[in-house]
C-alpha atoms as a PDB file:
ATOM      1  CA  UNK A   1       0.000   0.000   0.000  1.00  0.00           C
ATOM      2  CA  UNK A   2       3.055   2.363   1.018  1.00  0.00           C
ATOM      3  CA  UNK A   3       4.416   1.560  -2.818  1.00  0.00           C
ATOM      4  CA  UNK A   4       1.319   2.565  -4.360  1.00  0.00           C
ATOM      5  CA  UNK A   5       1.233   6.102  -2.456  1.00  0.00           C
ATOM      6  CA  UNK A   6       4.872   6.732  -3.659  1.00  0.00           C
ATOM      7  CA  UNK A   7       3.905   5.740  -7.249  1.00  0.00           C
ATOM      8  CA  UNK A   8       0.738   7.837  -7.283  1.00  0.00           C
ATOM      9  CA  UNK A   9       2.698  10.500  -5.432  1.00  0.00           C
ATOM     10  CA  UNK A  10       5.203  10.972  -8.496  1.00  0.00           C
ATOM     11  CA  UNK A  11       2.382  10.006 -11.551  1.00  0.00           C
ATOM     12  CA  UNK A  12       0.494  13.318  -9.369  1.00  0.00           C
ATOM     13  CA  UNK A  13       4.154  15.908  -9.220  1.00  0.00           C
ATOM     14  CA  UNK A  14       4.952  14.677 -12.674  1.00  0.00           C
ATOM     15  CA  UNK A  15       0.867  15.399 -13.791  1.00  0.00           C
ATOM     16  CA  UNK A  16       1.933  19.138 -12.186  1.00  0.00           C
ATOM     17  CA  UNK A  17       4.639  19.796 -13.665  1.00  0.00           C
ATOM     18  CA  UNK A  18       3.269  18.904 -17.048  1.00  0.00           C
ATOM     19  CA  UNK A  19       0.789  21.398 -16.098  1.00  0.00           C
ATOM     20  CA  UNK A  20       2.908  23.971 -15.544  1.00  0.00           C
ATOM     21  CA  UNK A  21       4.782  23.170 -18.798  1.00  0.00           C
ATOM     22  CA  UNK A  22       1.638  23.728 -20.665  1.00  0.00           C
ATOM     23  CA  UNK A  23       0.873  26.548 -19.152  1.00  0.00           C
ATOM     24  CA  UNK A  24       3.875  28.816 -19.127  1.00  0.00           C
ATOM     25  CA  UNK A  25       3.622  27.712 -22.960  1.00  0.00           C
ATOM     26  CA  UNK A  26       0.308  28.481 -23.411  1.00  0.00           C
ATOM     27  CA  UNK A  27       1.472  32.143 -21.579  1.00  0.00           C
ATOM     28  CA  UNK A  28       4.719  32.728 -23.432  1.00  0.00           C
ATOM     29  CA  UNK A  29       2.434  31.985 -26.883  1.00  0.00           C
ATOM     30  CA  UNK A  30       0.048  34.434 -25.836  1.00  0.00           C
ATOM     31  CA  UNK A  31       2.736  37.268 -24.752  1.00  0.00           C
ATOM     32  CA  UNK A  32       4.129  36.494 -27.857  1.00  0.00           C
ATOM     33  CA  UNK A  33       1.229  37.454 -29.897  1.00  0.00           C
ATOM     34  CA  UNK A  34       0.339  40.539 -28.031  1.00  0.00           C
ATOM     35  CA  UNK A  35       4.098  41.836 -28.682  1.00  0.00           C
ATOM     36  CA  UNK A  36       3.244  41.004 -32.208  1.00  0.00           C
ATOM     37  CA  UNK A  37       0.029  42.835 -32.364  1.00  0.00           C
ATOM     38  CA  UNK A  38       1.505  45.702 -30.673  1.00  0.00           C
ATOM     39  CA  UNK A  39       4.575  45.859 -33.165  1.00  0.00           C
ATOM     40  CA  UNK A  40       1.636  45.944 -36.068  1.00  0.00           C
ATOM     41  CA  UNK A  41      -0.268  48.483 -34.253  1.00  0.00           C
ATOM     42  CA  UNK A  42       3.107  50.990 -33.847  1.00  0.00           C
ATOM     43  CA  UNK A  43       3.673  50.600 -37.421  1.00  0.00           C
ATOM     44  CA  UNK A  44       0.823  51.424 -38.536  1.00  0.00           C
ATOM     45  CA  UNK A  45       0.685  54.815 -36.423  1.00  0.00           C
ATOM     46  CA  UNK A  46       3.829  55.465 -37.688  1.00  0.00           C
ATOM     47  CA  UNK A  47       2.558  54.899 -41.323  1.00  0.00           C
ATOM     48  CA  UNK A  48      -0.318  57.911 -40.642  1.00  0.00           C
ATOM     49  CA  UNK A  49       1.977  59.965 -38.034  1.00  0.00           C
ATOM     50  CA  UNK A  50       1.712  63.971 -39.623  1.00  0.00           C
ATOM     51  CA  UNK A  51      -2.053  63.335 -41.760  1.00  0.00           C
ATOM     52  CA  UNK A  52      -4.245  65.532 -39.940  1.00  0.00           C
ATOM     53  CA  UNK A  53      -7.713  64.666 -40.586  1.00  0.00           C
ATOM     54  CA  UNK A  54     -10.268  66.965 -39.658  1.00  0.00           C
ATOM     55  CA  UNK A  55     -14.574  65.719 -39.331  1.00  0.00           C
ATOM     56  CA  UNK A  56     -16.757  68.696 -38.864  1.00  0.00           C
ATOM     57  CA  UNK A  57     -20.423  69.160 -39.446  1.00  0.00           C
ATOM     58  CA  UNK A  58     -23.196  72.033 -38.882  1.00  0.00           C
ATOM     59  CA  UNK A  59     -27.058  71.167 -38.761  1.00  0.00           C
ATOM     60  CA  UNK A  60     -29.841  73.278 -40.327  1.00  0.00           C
ATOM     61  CA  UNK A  61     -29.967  74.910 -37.043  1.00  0.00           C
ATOM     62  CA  UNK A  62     -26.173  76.656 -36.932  1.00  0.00           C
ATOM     63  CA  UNK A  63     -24.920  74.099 -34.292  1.00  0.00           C
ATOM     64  CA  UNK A  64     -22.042  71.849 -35.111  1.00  0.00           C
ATOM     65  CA  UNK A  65     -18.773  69.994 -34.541  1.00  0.00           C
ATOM     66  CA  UNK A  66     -15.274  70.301 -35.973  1.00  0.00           C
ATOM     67  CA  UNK A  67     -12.987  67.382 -34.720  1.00  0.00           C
ATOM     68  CA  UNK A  68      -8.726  67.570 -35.865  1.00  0.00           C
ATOM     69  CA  UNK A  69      -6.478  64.579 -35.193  1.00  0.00           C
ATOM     70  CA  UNK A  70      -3.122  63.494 -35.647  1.00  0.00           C
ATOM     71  CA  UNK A  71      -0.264  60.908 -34.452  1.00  0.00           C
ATOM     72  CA  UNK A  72       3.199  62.449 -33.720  1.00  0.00           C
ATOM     73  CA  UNK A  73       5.877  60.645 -33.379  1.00  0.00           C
ATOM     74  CA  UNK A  74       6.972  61.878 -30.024  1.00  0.00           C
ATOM     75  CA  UNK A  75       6.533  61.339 -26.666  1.00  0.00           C
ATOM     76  CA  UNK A  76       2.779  62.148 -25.474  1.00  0.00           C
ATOM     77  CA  UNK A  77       4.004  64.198 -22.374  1.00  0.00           C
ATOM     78  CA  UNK A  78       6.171  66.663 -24.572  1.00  0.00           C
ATOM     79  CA  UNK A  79       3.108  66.544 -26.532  1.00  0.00           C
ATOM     80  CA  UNK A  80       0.811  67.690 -23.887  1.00  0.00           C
ATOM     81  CA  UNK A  81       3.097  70.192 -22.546  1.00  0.00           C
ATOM     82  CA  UNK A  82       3.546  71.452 -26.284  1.00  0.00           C
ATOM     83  CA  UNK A  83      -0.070  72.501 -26.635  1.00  0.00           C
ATOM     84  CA  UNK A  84      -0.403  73.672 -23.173  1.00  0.00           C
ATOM     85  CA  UNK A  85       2.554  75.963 -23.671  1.00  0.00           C
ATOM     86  CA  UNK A  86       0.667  77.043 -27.050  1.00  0.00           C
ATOM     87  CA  UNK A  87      -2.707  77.726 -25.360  1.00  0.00           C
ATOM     88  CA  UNK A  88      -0.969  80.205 -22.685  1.00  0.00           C
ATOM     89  CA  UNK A  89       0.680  82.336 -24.853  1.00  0.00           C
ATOM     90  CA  UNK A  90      -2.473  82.823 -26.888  1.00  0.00           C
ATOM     91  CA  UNK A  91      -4.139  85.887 -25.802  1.00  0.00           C
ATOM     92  CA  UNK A  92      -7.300  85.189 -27.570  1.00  0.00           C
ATOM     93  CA  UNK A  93      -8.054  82.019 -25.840  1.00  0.00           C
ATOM     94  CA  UNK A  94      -8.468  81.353 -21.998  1.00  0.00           C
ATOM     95  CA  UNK A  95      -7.678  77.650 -20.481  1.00  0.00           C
ATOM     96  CA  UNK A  96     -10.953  77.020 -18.811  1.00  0.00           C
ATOM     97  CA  UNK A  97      -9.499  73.599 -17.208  1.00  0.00           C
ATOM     98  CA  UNK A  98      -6.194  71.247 -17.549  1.00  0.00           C
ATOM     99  CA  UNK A  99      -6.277  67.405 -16.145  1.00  0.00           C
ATOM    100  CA  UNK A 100      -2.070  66.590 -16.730  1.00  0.00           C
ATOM    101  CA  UNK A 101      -2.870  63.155 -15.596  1.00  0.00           C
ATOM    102  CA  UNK A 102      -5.373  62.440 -17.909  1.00  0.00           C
ATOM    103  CA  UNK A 103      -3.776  64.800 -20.719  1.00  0.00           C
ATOM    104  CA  UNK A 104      -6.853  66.871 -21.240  1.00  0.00           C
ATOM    105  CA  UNK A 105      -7.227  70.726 -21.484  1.00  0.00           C
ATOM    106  CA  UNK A 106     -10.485  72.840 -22.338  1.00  0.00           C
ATOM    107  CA  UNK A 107     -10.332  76.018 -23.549  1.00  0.00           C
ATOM    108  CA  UNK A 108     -12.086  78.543 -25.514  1.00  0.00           C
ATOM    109  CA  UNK A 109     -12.661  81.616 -27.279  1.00  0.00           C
ATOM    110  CA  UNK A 110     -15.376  83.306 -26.477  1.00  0.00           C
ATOM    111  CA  UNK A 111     -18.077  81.727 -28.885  1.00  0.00           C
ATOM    112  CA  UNK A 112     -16.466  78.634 -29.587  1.00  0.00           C
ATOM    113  CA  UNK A 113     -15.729  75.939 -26.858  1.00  0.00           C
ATOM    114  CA  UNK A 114     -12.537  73.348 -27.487  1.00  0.00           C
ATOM    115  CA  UNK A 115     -11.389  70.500 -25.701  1.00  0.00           C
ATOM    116  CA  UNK A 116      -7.872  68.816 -26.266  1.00  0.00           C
ATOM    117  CA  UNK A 117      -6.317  65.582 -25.630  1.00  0.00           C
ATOM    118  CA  UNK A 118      -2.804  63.485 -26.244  1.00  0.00           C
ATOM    119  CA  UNK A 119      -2.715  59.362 -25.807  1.00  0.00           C
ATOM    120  CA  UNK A 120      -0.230  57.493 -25.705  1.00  0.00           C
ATOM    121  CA  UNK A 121      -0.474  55.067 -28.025  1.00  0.00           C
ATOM    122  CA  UNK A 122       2.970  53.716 -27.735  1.00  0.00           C
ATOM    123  CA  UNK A 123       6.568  54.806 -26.996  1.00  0.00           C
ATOM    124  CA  UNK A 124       6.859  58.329 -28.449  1.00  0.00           C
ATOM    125  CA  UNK A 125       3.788  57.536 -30.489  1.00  0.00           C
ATOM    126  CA  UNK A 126       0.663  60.222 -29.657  1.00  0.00           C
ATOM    127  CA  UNK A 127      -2.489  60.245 -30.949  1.00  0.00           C
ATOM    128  CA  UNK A 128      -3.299  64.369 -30.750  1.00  0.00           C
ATOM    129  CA  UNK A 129      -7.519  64.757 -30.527  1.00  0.00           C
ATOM    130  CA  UNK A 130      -8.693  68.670 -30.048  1.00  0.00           C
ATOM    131  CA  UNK A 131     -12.479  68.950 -30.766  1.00  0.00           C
ATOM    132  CA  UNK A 132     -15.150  71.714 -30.647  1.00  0.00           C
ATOM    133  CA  UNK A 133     -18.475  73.278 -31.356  1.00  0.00           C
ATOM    134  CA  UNK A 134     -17.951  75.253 -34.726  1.00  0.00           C
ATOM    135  CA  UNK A 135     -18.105  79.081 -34.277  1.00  0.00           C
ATOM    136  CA  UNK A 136     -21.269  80.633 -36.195  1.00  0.00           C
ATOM    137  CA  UNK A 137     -20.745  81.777 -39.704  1.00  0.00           C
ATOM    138  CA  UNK A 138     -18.731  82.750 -41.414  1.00  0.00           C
ATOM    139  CA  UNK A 139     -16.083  80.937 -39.574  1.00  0.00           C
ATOM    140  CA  UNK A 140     -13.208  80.527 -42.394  1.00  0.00           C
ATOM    141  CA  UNK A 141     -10.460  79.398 -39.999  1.00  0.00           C
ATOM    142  CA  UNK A 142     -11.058  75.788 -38.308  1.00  0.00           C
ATOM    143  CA  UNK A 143      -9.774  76.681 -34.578  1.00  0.00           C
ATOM    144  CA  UNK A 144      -9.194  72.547 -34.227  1.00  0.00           C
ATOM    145  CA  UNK A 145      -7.123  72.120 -37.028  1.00  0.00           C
ATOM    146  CA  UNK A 146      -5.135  75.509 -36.423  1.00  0.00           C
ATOM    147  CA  UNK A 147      -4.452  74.082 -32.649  1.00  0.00           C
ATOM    148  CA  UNK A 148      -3.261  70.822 -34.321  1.00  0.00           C
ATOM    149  CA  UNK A 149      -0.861  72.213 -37.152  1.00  0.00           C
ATOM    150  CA  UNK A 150       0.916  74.827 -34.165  1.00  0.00           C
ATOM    151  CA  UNK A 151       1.661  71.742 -31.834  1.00  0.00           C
ATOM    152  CA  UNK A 152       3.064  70.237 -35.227  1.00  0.00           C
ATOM    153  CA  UNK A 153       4.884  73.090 -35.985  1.00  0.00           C
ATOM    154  CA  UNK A 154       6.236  73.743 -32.678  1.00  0.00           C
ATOM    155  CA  UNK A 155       7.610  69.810 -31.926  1.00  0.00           C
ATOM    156  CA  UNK A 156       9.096  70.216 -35.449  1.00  0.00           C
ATOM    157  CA  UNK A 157       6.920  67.554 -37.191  1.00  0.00           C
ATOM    158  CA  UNK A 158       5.624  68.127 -40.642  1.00  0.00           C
ATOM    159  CA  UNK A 159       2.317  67.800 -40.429  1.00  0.00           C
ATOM    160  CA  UNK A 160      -0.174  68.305 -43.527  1.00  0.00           C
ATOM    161  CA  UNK A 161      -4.160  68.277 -44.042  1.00  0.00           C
ATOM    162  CA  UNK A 162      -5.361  65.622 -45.356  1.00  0.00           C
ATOM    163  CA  UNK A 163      -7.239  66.939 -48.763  1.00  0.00           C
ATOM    164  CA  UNK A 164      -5.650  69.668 -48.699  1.00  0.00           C
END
């Protein structure tokens, strides 16, 4: 009886570590792939960084949106400080509230209301979002994508409007 609880002791530690096998394989496959998927992703980001694209849109009624976006190639907190830096010197415009932690500023300019934000969306890869309400007509000058092309100009990365 003593034999057999020896024997089933090592079939159980060698059933474990076969376990464990498995599993730091099925784990290292997994990390693998992610590492992978991120690589794509940074590629790709880098493929766009400098196209600013711009959505806007007004209803029947005069309200609307006008949304600029770009990916820089440098790090998001530069980024952030870049366009806060921008915003202060701006006389015309008044920071109405700044979140550094989450990256966020709101500002404005009287009629129109703005909101900016950097992510991260790898190392010295950032995804730069500023959006507002459009101004009411005629409003020739998109304060978005005029936001977008001075934190450009001012991290020294050529950035250009896409359809333009």
């Amino acid at each position: 009886m003593f034999a057999n609880t020896i024997r089933n002791g090592r079939k159980e530690k060698g059933m474990t570590q076969l376990r464990r096998s498995t599993l730091a394989g099925i784990t290292l496959a997994l990390t693998m792939g992610a590492i992978s998927a991120q690589a794509q992703w940074v590629m790709a980001a880098r493929a766009v960084a400098g196209r600013v694209q711009q959505m806007r849109d007004r209803s029947q009624d005069g309200s609307g949106f006008d949304v600029a976006t770009v990916v820089l190639g440098a790090d998001v907190d530069k980024v952030y400080q870049t366009a806060i830096k921008n915003l202060s010197a701006r006389t015309d415009l008044k920071i109405t509230m700044q979140d550094a932690r989450k990256r966020v500023v709101q500002f404005t300019n009287g009629p129109q209301v703005a909101s900016l934000q950097a992510t991260p969306l790898g190392e010295k890869i950032t995804q730069l979002v500023i959006a507002s309400n459009l101004a009411p007509p005629p409003d020739a000058t998109s304060l978005v994508v005029e936001g977008v092309l001075k934190v450009c100009k001012e991290m020294n990365v050529q950035c250009t409007l896409e359809g333009q």
